[in-house]
N, C-alpha and C. Protein backbone atom coordinates (compact mmCIF):
# COMPACT_ATOMS: atom_id res chain seq x y z
N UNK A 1 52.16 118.16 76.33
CA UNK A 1 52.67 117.87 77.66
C UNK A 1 54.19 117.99 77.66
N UNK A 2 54.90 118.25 78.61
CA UNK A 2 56.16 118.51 78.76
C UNK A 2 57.18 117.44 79.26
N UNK A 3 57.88 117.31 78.83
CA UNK A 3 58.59 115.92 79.50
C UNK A 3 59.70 116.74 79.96
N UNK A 4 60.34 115.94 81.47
CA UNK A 4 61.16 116.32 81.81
C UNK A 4 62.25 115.19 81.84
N UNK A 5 63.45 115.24 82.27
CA UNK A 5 64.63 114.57 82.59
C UNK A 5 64.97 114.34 83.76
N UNK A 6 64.11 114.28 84.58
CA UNK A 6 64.52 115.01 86.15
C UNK A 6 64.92 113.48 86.85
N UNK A 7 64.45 112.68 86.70
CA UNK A 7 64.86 111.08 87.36
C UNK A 7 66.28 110.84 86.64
N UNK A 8 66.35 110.61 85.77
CA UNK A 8 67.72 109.91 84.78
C UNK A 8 68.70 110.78 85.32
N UNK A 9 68.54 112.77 85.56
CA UNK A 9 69.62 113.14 85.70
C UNK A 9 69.88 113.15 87.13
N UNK A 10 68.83 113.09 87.96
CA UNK A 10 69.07 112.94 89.56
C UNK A 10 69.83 111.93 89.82
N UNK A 11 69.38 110.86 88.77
CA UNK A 11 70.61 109.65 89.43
C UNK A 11 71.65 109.62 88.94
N UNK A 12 71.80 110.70 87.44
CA UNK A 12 73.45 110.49 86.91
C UNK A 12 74.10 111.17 88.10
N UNK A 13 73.66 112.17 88.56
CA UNK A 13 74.45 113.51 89.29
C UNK A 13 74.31 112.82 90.89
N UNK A 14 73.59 111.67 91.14
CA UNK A 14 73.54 110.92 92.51
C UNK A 14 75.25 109.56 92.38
N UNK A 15 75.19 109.31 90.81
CA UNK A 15 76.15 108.28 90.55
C UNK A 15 77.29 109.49 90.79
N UNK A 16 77.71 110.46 90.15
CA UNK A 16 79.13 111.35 89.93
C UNK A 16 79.40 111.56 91.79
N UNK A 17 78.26 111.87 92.01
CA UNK A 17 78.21 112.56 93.69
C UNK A 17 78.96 111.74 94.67
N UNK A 18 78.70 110.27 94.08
CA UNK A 18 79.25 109.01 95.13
C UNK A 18 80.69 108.71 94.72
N UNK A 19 81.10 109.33 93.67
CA UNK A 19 82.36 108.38 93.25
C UNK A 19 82.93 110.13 93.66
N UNK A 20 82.62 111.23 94.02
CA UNK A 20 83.51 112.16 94.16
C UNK A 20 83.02 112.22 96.05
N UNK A 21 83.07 111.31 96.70
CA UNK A 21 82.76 111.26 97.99
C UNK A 21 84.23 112.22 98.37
N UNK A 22 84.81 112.32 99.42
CA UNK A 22 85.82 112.90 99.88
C UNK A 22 86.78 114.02 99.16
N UNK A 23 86.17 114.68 98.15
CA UNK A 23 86.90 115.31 96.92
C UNK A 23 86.46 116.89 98.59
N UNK A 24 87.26 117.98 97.45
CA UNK A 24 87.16 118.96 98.66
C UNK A 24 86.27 120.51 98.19
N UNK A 25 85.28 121.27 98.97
CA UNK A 25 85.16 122.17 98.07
C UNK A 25 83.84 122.00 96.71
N UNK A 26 84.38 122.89 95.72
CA UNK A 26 83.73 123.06 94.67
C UNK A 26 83.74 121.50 93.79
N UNK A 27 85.07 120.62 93.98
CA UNK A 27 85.59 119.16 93.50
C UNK A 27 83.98 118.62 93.40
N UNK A 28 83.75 118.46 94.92
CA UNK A 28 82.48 117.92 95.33
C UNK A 28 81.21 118.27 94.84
N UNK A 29 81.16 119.72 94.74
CA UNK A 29 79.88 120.36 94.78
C UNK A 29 79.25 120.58 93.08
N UNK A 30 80.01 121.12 92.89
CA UNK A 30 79.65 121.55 91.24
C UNK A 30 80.43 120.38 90.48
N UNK A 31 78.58 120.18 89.31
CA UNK A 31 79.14 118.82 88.36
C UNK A 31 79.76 119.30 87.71
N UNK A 32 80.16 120.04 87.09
CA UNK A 32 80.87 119.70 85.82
C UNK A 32 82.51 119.94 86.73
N UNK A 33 82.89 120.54 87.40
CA UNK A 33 83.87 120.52 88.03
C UNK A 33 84.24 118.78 88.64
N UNK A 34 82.94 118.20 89.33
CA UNK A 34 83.44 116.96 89.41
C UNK A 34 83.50 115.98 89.08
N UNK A 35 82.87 115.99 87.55
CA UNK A 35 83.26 114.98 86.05
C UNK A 35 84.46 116.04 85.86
N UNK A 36 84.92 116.55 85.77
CA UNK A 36 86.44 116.31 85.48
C UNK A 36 87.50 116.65 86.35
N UNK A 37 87.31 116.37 87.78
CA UNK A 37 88.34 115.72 88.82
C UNK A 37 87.78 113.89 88.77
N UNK A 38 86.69 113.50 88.49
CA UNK A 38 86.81 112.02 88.93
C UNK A 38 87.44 111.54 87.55
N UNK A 39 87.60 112.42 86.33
CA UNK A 39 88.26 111.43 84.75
C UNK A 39 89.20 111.94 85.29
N UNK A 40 90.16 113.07 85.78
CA UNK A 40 91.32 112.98 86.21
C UNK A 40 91.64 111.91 87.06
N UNK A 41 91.30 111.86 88.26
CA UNK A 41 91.14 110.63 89.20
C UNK A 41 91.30 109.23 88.52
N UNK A 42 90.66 109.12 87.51
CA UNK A 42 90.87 107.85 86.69
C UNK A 42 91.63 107.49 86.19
N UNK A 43 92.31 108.89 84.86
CA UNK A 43 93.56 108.76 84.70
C UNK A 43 94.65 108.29 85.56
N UNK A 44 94.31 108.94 86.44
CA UNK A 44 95.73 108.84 87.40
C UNK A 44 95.44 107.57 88.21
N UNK A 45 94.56 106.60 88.41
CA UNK A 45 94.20 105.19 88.81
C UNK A 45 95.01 104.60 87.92
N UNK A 46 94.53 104.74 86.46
CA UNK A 46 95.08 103.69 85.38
C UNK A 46 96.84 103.87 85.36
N UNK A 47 96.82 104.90 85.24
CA UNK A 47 98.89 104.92 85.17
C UNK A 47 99.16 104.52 86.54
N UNK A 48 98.78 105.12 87.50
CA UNK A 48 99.52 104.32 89.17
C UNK A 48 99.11 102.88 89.14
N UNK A 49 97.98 102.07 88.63
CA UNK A 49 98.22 100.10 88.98
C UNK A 49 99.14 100.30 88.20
N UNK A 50 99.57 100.69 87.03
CA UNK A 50 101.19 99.70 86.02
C UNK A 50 102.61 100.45 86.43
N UNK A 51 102.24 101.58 87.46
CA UNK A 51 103.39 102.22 87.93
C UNK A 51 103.66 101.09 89.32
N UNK A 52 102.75 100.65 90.39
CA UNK A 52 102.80 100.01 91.22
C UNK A 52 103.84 98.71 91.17
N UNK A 53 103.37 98.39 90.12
CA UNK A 53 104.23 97.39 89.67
C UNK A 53 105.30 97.12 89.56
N UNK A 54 106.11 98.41 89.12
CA UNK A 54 107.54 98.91 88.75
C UNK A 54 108.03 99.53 89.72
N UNK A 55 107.24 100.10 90.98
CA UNK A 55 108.10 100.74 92.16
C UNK A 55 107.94 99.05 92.79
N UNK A 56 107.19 98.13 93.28
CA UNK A 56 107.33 96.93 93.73
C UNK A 56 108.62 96.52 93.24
N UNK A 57 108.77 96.14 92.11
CA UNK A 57 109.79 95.61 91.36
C UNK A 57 111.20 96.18 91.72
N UNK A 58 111.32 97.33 91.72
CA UNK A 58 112.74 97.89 92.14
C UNK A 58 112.96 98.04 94.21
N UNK A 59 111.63 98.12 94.23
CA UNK A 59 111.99 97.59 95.96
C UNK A 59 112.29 96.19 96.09
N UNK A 60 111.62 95.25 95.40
CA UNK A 60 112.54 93.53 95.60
C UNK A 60 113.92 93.58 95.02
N UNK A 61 114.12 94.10 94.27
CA UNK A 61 115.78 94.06 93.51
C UNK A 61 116.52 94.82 94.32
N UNK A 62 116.44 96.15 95.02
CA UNK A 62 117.25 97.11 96.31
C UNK A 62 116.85 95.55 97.62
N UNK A 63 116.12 95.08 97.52
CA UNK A 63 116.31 93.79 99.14
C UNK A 63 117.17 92.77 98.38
N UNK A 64 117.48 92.42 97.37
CA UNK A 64 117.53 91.19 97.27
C UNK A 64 118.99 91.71 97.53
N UNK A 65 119.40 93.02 96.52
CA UNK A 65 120.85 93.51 96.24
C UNK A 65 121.84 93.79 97.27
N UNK A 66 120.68 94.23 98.64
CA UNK A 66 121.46 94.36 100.22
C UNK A 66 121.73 93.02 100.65
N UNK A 67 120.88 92.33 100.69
CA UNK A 67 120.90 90.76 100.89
C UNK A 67 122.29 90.50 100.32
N UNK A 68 122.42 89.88 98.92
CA UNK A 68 123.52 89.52 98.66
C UNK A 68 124.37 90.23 99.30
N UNK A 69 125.16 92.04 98.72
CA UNK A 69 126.00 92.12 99.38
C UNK A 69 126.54 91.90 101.07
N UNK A 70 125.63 91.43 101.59
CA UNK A 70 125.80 91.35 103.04
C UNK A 70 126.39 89.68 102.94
N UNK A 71 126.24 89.06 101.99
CA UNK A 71 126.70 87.92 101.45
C UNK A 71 127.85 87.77 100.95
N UNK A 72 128.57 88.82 100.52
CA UNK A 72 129.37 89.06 99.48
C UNK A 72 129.14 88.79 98.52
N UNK A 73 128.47 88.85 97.86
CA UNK A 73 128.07 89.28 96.16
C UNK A 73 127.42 90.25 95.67
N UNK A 74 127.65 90.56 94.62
CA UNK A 74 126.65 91.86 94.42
C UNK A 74 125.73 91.02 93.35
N UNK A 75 124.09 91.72 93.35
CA UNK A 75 123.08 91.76 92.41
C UNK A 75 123.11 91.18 91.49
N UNK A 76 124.12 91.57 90.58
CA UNK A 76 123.89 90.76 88.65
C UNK A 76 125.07 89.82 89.16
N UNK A 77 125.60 89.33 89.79
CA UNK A 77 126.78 88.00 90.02
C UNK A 77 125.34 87.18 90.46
N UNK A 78 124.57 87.51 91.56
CA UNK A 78 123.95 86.76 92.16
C UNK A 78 122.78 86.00 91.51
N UNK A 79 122.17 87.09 90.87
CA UNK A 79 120.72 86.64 89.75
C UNK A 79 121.51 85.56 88.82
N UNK A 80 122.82 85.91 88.35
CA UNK A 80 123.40 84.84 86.82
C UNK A 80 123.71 83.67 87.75
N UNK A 81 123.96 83.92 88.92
CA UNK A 81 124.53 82.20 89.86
C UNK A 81 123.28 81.83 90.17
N UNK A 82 122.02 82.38 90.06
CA UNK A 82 120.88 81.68 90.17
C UNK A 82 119.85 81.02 89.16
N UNK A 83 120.52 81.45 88.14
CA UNK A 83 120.02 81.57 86.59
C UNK A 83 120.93 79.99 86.42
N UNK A 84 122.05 80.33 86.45
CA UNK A 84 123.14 79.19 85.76
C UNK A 84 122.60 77.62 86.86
N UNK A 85 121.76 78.29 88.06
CA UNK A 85 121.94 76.89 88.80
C UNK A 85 120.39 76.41 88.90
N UNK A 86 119.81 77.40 87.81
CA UNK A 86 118.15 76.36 87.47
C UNK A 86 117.62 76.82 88.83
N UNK A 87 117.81 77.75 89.19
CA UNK A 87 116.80 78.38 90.63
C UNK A 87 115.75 79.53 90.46
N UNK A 88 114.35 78.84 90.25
CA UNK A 88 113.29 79.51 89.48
C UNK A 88 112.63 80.05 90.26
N UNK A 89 113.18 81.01 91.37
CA UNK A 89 112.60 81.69 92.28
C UNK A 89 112.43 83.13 91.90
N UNK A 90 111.17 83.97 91.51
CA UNK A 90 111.12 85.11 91.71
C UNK A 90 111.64 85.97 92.08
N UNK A 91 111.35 87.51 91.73
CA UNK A 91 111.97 88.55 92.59
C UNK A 91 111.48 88.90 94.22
N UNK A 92 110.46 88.87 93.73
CA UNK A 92 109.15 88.84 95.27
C UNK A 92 109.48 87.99 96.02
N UNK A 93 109.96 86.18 95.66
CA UNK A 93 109.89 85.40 96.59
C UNK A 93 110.88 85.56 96.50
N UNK A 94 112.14 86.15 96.09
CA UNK A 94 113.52 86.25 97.04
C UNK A 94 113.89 87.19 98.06
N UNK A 95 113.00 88.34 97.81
CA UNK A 95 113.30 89.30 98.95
C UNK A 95 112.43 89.07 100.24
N UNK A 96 111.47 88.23 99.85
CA UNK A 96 110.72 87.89 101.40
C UNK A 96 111.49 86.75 101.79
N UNK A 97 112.34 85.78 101.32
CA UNK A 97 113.64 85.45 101.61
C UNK A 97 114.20 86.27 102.43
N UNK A 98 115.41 86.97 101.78
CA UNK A 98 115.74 88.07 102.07
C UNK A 98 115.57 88.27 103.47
N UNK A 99 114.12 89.28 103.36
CA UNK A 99 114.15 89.63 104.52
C UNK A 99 113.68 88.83 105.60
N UNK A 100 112.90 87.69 105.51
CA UNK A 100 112.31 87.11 106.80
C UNK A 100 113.29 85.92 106.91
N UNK A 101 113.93 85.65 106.13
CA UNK A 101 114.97 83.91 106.47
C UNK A 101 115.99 83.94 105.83
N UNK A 102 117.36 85.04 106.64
CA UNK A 102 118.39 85.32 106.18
C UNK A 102 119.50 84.26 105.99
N UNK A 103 119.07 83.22 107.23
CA UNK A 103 120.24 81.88 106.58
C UNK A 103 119.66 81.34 105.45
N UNK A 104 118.52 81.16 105.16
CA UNK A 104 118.03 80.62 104.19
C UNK A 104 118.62 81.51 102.46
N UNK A 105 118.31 82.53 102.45
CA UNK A 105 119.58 83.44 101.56
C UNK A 105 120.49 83.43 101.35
N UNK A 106 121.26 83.05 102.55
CA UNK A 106 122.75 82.49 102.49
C UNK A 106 123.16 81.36 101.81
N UNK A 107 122.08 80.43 102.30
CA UNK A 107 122.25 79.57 101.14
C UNK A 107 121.98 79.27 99.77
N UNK A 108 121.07 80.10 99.58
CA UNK A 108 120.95 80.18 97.79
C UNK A 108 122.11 81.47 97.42
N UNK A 109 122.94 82.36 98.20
CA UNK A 109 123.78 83.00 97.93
C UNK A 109 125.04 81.99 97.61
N UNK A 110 125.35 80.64 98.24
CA UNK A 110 126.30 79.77 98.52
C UNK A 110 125.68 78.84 97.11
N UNK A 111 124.69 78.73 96.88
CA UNK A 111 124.45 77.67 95.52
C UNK A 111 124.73 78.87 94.29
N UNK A 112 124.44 80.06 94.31
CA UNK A 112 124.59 80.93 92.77
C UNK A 112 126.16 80.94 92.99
N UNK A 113 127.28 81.01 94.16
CA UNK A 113 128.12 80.81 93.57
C UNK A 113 129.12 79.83 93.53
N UNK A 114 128.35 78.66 93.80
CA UNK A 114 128.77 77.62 93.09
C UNK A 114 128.37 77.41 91.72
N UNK A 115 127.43 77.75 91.29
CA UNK A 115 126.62 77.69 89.79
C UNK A 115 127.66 78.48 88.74
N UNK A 116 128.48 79.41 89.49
CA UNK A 116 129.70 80.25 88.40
C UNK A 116 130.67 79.83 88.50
């Protein structure tokens, strides 16, 4: 008797089919073309979450850095007058500072430089 594969691979090639939903073309159509756009796809998932991180990060430090100078201080005066005055506020929670409660900035701009 002959055995076939025909269930196990209908659903591998039903699993690849769903995760290459919106791909374009041949991407979509032909497997082996779309096992290797969805491991590309993956790749490029895994490096963009720890890249996300680092474009976040330099967008709170460009708000915090306009902030101050609109304060008169610049950036590394401001972080060490916040450092020296025990002010354990984040980068994230200073630029939503920053931007949503600008007197409120002012005044932790007015405590870092009293802290120097």
């Amino acid at each position: 008797m002959r055995v076939t594969n025909a269930v196990p691979r209908h659903r591998r090639k039903k699993r690849i089919a769903k995760r290459a939903k919106g791909f374009v073309g041949g991407r979509r159509k032909l497997l082996k073309v779309t096992k290797e756009t969805i491991l590309r796809a993956d790749r490029y998932a895994f490096r963009d979450r720890k890249q996300r991180k680092r474009h976040f990060r330099s967008l709170w430090i460009t708000r915090i850095s306009a902030a101050a100078r609109i304060n008169g201080m610049n950036y590394s005066q401001f972080m060490n007058g916040l450092l020296k005055a025990e002010v354990t506020l984040d980068r994230k929670q200073l630029a939503e500072i920053a931007v949503s409660d600008p007197q409120g900035f002012a005044s932790l701009v007015e405590t870092a430089k009293s802290a120097l």
